[in-house]
N, C-alpha and C. Protein backbone atom coordinates (compact mmCIF):
# COMPACT_ATOMS: atom_id res chain seq x y z
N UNK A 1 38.42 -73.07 59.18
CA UNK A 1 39.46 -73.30 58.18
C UNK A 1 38.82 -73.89 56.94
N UNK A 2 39.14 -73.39 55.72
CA UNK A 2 38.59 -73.85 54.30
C UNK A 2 39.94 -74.47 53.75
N UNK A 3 39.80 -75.65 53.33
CA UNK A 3 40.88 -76.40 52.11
C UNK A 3 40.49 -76.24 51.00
N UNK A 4 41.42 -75.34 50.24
CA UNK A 4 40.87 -75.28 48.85
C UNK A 4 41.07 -76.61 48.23
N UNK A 5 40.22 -76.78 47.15
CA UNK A 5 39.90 -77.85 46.13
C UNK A 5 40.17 -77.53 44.60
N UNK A 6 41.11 -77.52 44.26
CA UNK A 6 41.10 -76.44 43.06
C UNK A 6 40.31 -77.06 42.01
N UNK A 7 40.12 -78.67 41.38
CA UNK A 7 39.53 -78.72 40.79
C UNK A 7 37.69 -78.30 40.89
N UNK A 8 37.28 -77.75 41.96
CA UNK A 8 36.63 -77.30 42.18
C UNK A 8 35.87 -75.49 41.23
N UNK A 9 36.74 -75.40 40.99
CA UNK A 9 37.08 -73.80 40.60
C UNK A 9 37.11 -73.74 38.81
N UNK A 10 37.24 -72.29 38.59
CA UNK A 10 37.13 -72.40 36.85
C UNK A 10 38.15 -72.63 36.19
N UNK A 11 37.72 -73.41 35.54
CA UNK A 11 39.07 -74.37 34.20
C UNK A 11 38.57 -73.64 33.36
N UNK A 12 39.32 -72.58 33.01
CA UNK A 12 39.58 -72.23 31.11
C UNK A 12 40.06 -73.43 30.07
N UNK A 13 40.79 -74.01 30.39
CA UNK A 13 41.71 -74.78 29.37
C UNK A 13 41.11 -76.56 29.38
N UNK A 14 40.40 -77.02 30.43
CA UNK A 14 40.01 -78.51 30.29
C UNK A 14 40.74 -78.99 30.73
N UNK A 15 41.78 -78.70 31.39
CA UNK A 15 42.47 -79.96 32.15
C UNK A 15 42.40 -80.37 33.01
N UNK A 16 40.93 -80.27 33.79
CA UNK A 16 40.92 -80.58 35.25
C UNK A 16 41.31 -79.54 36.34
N UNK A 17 42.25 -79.06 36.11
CA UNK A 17 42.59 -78.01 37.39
C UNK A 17 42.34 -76.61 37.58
N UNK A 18 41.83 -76.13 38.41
CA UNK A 18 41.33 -75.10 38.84
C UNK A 18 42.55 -73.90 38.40
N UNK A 19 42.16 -72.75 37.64
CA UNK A 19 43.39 -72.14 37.16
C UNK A 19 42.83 -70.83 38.94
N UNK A 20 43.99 -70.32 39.06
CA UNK A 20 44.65 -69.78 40.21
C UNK A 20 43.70 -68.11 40.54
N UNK A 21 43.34 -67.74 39.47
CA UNK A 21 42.61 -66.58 39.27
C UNK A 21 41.01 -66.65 39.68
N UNK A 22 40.58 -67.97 38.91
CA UNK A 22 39.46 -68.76 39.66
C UNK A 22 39.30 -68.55 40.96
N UNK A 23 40.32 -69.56 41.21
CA UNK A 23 40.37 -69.59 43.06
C UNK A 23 40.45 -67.88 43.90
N UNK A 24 41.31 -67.41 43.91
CA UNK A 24 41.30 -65.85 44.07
C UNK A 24 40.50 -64.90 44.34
N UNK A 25 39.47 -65.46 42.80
CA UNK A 25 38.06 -64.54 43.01
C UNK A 25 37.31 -64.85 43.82
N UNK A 26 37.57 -66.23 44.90
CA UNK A 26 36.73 -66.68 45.61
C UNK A 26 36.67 -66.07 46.88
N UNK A 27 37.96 -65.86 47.28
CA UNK A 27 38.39 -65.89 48.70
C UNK A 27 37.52 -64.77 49.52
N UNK A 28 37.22 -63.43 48.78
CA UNK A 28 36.08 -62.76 49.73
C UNK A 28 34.98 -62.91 49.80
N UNK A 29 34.50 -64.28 49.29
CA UNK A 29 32.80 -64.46 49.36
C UNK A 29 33.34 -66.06 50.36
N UNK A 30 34.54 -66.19 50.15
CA UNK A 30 35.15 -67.02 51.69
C UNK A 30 34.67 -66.30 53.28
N UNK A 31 35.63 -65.27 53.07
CA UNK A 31 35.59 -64.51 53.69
C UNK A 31 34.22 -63.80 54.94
N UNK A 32 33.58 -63.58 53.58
CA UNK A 32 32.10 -63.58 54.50
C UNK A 32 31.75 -64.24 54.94
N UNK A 33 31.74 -65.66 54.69
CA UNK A 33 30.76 -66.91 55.15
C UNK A 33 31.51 -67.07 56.76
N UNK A 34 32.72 -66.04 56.74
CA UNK A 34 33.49 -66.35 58.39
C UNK A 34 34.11 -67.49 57.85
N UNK A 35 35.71 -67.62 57.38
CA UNK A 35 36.37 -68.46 56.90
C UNK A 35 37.64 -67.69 57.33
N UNK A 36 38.25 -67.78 58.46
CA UNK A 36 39.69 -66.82 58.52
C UNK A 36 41.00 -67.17 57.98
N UNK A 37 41.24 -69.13 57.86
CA UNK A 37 42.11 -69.98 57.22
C UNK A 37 41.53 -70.09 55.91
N UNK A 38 42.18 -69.77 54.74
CA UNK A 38 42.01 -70.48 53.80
C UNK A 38 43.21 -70.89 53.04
N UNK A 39 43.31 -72.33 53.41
CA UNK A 39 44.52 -73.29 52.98
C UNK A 39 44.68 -73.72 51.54
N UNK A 40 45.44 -73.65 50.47
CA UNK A 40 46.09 -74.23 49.15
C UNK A 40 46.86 -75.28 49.38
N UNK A 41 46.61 -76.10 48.46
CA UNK A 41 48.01 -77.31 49.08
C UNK A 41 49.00 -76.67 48.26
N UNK A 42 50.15 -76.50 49.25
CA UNK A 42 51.59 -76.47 48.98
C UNK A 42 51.94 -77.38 47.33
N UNK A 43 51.64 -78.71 47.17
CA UNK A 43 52.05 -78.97 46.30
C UNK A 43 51.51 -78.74 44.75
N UNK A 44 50.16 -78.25 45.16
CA UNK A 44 49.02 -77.99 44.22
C UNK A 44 49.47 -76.75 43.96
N UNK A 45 50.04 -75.69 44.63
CA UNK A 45 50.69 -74.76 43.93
C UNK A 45 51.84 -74.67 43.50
N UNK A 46 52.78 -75.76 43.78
CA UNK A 46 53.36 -76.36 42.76
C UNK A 46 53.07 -76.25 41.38
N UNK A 47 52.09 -77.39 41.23
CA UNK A 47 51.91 -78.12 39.99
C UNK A 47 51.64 -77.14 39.54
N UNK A 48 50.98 -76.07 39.73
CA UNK A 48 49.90 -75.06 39.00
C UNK A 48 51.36 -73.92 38.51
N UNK A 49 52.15 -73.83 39.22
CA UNK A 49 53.59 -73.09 39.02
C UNK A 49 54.02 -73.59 37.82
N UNK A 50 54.48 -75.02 38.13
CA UNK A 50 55.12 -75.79 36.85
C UNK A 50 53.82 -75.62 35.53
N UNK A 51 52.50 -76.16 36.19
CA UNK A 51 51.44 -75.32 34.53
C UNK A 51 51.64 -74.14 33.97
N UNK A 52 51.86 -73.52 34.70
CA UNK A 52 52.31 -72.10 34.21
C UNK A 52 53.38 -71.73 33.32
N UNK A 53 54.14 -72.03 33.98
CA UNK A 53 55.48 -71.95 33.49
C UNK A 53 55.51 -72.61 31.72
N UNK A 54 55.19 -73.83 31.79
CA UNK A 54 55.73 -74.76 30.82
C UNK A 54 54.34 -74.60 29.52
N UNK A 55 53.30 -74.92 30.03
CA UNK A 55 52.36 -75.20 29.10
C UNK A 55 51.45 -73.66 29.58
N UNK A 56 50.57 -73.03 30.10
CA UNK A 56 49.87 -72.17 29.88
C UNK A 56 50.39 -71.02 29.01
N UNK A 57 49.70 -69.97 28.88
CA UNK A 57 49.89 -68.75 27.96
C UNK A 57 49.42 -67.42 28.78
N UNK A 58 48.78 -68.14 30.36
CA UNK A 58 48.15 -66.99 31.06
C UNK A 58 49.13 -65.93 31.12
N UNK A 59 50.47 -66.63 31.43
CA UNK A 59 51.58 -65.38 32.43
C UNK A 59 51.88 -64.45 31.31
N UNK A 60 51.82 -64.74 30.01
CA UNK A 60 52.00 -63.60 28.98
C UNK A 60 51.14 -62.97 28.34
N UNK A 61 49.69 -63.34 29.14
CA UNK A 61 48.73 -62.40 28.32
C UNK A 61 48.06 -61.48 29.17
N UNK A 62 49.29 -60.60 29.62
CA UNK A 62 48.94 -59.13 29.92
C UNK A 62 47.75 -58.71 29.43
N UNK A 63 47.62 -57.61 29.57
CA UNK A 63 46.85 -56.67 28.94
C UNK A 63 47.34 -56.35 27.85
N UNK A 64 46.44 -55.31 26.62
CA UNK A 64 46.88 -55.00 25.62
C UNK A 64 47.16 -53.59 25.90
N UNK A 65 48.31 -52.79 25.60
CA UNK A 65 48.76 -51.76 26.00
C UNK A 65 48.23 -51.23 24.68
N UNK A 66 47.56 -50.30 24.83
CA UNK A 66 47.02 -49.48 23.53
C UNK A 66 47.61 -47.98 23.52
N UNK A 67 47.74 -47.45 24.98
CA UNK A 67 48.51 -46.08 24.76
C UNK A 67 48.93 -46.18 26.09
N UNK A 68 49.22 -44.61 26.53
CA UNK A 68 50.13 -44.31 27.73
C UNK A 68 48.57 -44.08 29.07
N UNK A 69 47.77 -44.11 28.92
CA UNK A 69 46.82 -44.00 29.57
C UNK A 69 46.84 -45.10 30.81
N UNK A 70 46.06 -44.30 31.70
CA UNK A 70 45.90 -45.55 32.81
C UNK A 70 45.44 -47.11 32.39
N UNK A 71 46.37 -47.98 32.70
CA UNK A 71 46.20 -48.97 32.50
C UNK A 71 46.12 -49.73 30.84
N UNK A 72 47.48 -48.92 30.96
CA UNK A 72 47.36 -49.06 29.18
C UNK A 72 46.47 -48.46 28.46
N UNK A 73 45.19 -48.01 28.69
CA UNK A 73 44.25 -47.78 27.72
C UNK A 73 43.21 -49.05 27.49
N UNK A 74 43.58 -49.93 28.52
CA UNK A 74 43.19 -51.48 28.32
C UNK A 74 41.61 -51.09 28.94
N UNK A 75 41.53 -50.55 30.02
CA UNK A 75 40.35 -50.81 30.50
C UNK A 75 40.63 -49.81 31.78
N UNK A 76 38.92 -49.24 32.10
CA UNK A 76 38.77 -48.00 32.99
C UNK A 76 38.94 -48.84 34.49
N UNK A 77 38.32 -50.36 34.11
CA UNK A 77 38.25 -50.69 35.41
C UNK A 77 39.19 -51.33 35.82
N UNK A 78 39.69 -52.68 36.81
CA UNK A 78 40.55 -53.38 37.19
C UNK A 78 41.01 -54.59 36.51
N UNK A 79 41.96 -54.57 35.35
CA UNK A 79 42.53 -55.95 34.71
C UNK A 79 42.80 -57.48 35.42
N UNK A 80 42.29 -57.93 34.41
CA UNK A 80 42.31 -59.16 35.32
C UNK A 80 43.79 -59.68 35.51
N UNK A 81 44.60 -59.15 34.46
CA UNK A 81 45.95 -59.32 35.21
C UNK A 81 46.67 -57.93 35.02
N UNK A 82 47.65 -57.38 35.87
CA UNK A 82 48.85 -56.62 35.70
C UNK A 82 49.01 -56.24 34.53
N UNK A 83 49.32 -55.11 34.20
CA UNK A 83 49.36 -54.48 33.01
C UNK A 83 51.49 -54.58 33.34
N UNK A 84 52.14 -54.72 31.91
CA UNK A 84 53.21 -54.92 32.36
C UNK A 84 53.64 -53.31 32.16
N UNK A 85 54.77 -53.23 32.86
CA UNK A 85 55.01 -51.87 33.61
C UNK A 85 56.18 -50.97 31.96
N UNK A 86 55.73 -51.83 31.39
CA UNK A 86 56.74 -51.04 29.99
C UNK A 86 55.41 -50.30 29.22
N UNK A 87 54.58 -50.29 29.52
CA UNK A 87 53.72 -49.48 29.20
C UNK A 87 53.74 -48.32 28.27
N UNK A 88 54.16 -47.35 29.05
CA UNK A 88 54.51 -46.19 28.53
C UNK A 88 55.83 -46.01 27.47
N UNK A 89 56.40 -47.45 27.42
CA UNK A 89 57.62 -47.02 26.03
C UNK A 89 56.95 -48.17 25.24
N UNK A 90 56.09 -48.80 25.22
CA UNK A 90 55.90 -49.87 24.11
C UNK A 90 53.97 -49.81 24.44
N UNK A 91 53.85 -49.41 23.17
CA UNK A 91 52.38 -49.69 23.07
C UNK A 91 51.73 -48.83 21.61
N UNK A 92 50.56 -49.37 21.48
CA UNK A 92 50.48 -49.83 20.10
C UNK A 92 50.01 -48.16 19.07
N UNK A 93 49.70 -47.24 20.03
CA UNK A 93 49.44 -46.13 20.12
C UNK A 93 51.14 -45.57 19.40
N UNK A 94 51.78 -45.59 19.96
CA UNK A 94 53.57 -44.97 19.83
C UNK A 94 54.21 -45.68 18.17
N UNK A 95 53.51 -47.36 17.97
CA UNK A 95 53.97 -47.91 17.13
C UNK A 95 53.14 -47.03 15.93
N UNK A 96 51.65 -46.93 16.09
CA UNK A 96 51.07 -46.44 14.64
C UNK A 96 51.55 -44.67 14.15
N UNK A 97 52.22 -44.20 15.45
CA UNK A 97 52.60 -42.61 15.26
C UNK A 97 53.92 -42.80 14.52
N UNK A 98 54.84 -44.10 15.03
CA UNK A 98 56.11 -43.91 14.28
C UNK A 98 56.43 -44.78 12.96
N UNK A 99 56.75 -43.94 11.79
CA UNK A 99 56.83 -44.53 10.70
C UNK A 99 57.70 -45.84 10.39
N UNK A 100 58.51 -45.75 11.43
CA UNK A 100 60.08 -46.73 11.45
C UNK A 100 59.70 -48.13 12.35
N UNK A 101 58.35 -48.19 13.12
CA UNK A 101 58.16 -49.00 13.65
C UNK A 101 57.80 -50.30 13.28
N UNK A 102 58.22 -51.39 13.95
CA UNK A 102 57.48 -53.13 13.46
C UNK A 102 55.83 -52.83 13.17
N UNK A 103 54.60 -52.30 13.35
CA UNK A 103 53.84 -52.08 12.88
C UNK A 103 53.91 -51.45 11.51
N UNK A 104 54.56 -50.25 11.23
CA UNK A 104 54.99 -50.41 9.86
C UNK A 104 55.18 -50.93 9.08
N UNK A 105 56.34 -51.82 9.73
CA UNK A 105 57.33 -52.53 8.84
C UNK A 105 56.38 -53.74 8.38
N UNK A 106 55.26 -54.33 9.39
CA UNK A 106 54.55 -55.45 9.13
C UNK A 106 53.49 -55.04 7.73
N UNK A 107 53.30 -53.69 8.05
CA UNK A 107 52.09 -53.00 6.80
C UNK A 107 52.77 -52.89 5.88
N UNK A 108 54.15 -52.64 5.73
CA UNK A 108 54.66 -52.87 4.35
C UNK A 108 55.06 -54.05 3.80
N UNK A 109 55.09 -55.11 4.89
CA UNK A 109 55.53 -56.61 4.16
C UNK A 109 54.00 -57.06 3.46
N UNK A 110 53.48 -56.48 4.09
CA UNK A 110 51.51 -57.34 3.42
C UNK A 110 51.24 -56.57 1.96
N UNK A 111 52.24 -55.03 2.16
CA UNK A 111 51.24 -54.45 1.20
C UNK A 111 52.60 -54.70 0.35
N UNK A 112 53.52 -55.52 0.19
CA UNK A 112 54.34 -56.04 -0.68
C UNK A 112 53.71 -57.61 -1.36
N UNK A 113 53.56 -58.18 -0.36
CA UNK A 113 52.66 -59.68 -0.67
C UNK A 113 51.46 -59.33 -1.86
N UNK A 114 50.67 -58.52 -1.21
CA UNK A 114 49.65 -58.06 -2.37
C UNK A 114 50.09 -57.35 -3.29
N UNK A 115 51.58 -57.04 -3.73
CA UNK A 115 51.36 -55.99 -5.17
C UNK A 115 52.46 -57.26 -5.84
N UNK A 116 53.38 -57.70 -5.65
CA UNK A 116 54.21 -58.78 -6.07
C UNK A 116 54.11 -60.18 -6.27
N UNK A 117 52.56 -60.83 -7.21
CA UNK A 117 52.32 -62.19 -6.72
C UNK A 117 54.00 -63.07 -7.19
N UNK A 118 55.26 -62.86 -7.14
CA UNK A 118 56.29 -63.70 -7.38
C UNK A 118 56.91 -64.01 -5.82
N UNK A 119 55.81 -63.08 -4.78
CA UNK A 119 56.15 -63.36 -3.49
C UNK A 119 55.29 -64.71 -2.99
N UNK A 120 54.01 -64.60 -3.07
CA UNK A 120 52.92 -65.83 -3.62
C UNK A 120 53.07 -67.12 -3.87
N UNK A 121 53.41 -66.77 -5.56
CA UNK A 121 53.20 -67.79 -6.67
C UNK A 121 54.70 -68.31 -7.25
N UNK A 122 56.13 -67.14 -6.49
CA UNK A 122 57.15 -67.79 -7.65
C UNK A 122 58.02 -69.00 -7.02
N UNK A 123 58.70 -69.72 -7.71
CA UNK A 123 59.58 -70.71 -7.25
C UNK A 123 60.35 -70.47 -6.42
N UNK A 124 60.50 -71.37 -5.33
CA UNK A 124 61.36 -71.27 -3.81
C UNK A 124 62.95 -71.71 -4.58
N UNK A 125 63.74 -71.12 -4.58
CA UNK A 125 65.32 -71.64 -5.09
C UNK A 125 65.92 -71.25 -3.52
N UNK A 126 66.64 -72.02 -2.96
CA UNK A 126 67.48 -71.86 -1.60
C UNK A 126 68.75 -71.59 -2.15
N UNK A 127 69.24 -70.42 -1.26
CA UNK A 127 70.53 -69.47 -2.13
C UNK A 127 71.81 -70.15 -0.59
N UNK A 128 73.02 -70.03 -0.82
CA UNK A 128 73.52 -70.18 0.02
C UNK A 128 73.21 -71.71 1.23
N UNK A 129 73.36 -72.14 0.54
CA UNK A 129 73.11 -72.97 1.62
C UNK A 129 73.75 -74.58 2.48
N UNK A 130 74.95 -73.85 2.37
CA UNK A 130 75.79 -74.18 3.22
C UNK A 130 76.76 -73.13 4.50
N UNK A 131 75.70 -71.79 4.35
CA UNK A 131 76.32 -70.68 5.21
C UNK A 131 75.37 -70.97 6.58
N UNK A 132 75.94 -71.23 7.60
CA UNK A 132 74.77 -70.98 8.65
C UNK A 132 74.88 -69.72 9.40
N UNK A 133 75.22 -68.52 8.78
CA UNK A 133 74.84 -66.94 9.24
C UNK A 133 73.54 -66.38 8.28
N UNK A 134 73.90 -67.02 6.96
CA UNK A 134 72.66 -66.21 6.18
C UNK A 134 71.80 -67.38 5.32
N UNK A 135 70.56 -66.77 5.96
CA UNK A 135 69.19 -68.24 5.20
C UNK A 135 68.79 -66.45 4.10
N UNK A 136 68.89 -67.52 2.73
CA UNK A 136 69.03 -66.68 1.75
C UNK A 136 68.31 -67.45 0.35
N UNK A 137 67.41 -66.99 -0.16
CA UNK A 137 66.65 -68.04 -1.25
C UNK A 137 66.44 -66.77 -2.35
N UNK A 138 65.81 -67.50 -3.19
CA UNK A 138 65.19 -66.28 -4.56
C UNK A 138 63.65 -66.81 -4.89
N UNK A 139 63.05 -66.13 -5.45
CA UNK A 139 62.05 -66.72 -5.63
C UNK A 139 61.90 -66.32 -7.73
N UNK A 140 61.19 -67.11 -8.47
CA UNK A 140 61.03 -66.41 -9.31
C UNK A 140 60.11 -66.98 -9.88
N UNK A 141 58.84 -65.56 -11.17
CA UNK A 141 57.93 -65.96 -11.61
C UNK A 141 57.40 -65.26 -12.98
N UNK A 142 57.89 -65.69 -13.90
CA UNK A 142 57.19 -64.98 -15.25
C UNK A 142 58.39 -63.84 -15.33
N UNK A 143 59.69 -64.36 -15.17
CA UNK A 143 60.99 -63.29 -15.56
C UNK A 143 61.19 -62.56 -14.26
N UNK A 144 60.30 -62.63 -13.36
CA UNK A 144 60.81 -61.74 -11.81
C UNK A 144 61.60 -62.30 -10.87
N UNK A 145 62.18 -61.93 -10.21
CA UNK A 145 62.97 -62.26 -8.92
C UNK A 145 63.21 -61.41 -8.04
N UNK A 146 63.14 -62.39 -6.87
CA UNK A 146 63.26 -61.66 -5.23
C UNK A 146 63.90 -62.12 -5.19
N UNK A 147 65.35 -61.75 -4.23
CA UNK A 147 66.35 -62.17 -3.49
C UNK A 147 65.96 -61.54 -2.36
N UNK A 148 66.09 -62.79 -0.94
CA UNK A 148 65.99 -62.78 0.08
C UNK A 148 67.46 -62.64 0.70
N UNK A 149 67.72 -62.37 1.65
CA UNK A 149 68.95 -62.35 2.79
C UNK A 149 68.63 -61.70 4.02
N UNK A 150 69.21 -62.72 4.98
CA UNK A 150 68.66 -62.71 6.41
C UNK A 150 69.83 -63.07 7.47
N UNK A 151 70.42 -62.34 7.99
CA UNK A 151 71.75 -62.54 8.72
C UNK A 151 71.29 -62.92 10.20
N UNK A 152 71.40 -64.18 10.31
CA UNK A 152 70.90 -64.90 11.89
C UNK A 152 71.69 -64.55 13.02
N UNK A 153 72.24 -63.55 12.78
CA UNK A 153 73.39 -63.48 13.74
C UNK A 153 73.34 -61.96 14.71
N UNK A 154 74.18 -61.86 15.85
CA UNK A 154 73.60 -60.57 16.45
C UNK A 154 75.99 -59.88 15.76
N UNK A 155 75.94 -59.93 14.95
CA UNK A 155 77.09 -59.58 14.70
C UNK A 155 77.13 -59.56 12.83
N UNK A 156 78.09 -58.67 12.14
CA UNK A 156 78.08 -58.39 11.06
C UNK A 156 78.70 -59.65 10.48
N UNK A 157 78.26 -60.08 9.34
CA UNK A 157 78.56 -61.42 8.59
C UNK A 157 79.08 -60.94 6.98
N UNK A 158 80.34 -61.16 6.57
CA UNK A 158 79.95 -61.62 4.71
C UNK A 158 79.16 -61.97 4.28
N UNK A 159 78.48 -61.18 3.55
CA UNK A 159 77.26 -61.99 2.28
C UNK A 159 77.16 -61.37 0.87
N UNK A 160 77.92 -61.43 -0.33
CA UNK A 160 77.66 -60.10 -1.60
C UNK A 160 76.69 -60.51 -2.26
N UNK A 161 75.23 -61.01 -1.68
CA UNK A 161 74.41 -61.46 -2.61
C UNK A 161 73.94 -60.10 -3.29
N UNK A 162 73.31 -59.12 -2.53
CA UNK A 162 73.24 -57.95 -2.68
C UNK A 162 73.72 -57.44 -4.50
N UNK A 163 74.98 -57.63 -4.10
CA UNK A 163 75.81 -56.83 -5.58
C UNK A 163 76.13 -57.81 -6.34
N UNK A 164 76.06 -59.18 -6.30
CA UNK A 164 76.18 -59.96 -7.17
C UNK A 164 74.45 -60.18 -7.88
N UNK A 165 73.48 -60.11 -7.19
CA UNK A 165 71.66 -60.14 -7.76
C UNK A 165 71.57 -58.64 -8.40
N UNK A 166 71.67 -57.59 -7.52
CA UNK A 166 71.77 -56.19 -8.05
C UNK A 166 69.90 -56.29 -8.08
N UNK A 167 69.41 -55.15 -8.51
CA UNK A 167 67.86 -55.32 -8.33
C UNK A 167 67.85 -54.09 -7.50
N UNK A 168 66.09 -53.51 -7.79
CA UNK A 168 65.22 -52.67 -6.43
C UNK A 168 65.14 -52.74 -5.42
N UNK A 169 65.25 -52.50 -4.31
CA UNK A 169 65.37 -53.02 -2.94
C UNK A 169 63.88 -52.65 -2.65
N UNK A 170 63.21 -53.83 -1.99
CA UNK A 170 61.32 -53.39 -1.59
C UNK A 170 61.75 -52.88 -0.20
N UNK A 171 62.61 -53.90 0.78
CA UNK A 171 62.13 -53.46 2.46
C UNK A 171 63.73 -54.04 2.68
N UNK A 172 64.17 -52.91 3.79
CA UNK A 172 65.12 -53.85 4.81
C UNK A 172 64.65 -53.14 5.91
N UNK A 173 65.05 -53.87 7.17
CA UNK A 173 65.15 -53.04 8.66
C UNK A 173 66.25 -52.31 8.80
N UNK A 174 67.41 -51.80 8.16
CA UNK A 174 68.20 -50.90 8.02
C UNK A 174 68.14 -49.70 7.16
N UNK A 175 68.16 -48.47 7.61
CA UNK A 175 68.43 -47.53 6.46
C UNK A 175 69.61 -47.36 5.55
N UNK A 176 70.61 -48.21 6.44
CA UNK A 176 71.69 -47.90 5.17
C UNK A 176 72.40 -49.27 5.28
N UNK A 177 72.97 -49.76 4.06
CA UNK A 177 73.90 -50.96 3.82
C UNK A 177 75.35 -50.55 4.02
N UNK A 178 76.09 -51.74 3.95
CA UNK A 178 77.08 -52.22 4.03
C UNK A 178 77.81 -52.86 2.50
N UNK A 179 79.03 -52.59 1.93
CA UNK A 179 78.58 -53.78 1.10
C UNK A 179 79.32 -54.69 1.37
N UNK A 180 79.02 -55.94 0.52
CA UNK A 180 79.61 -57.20 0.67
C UNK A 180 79.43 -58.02 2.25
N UNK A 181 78.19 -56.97 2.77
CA UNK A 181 77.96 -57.33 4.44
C UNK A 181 76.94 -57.43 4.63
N UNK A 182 76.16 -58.32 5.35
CA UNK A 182 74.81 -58.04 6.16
C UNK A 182 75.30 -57.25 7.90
N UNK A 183 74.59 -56.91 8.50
CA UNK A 183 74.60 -56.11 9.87
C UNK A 183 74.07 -57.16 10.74
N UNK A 184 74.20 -57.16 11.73
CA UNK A 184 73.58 -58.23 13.00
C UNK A 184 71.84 -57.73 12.64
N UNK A 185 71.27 -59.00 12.02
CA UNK A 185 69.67 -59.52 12.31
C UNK A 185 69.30 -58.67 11.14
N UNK A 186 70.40 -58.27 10.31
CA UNK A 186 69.66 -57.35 9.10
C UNK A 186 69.03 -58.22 7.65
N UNK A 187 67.77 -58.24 7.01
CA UNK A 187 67.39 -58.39 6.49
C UNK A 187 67.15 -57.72 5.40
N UNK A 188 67.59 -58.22 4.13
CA UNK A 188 67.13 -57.57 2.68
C UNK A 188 66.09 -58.53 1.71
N UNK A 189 64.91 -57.63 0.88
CA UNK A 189 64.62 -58.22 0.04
C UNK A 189 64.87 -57.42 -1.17
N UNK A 190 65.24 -57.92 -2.40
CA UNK A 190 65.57 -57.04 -3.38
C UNK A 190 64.39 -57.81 -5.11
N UNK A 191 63.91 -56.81 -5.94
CA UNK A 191 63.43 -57.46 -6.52
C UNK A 191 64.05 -56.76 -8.25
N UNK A 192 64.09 -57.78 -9.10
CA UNK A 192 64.34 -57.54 -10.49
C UNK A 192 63.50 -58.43 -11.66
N UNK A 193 63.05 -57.71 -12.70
CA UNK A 193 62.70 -58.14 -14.20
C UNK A 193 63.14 -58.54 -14.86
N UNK A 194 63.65 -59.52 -15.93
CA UNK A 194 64.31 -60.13 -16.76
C UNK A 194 63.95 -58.99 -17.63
N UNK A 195 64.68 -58.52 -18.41
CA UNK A 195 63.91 -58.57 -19.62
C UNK A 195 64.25 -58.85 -20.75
């Protein structure tokens, strides 16, 4: 019979305790030495449950799903953890093919940051702000303005910032508006010139 020792085992993080994957990799070089018990304390896998849970980052760092390929595309050989089983509808391969996707949408917020320094450099003004459905500000710099609007809500809200600012629209996550409305979690930025 072997009692595991977990602080014994490999600590990624410094806290003393043996993380669980450590221990794991051990058990068939247990095995050989003729070890048929090999005991964990009950409460030590506890604690290591509650580490998990509360403070680590292990249980969510899957693999990186890169396409529909075995194992994500992550690797030919055996992951050190579970590839999660959404695989084949979410992965990063599907996001760069579709134009409408959060990878998109993230390449067009950067390549807005870099052509608009009033996103940067202009003054933070907080719009609305006594509504707690829409966090809504402007920014402005050298005669420009952005109007922001952001509907926190999973349900359609009043907001006419829209047609009362008027302006270019750079990005929303909707193709089509509403007026005098935001949509559940819909976001607008709109930008205009003094002149």
């Amino acid at each position: 019979m072997y009692q595991i020792y977990p602080r014994c085992f490999a600590n990624s993080n410094g806290d003393g305790i043996g993380d669980l994957n450590g221990i794991t990799a051990h058990l068939d070089y247990l095995k050989n030495l003729g070890i048929d018990v090999i005991w964990i304390s009950p409460v030590y896998v506890q604690d290591m449950l509650r580490y998990f849970a509360r403070i680590a980052r292990d249980h969510a760092r899957t693999p990186m799903q890169w396409n529909t390929e075995k194992n994500a595309g992550f690797t030919t050989g055996t992951p050190w953890l579970p590839v999660n089983k959404n695989y084949l509808l979410i992965n990063a391969e599907d996001q760069v093919n579709d134009p409408d996707s959060v990878y998109h949408y993230y390449r067009k917020l950067i390549g807005l940051r870099h052509t608009y320094d009033v996103i940067v450099y202009g003054k933070f003004i907080p719009l609305l702000e006594d509504d707690e459905k829409v966090y809504a500000y402007a920014r402005e710099l050298d005669g420009k303005r952005l109007t922001v609007m952001l509907n926190w809500t999973d349900h359609t809200v009043p907001c006419t910032l829209a047609e009362e600012t008027g302006g270019e629209e750079l990005i929303s996550n909707y193709p089509t508006h509403q007026a005098g409305r935001l949509q559940p979690y819909e976001a607008r930025v709109l930008y205009q010139e003094k002149e």
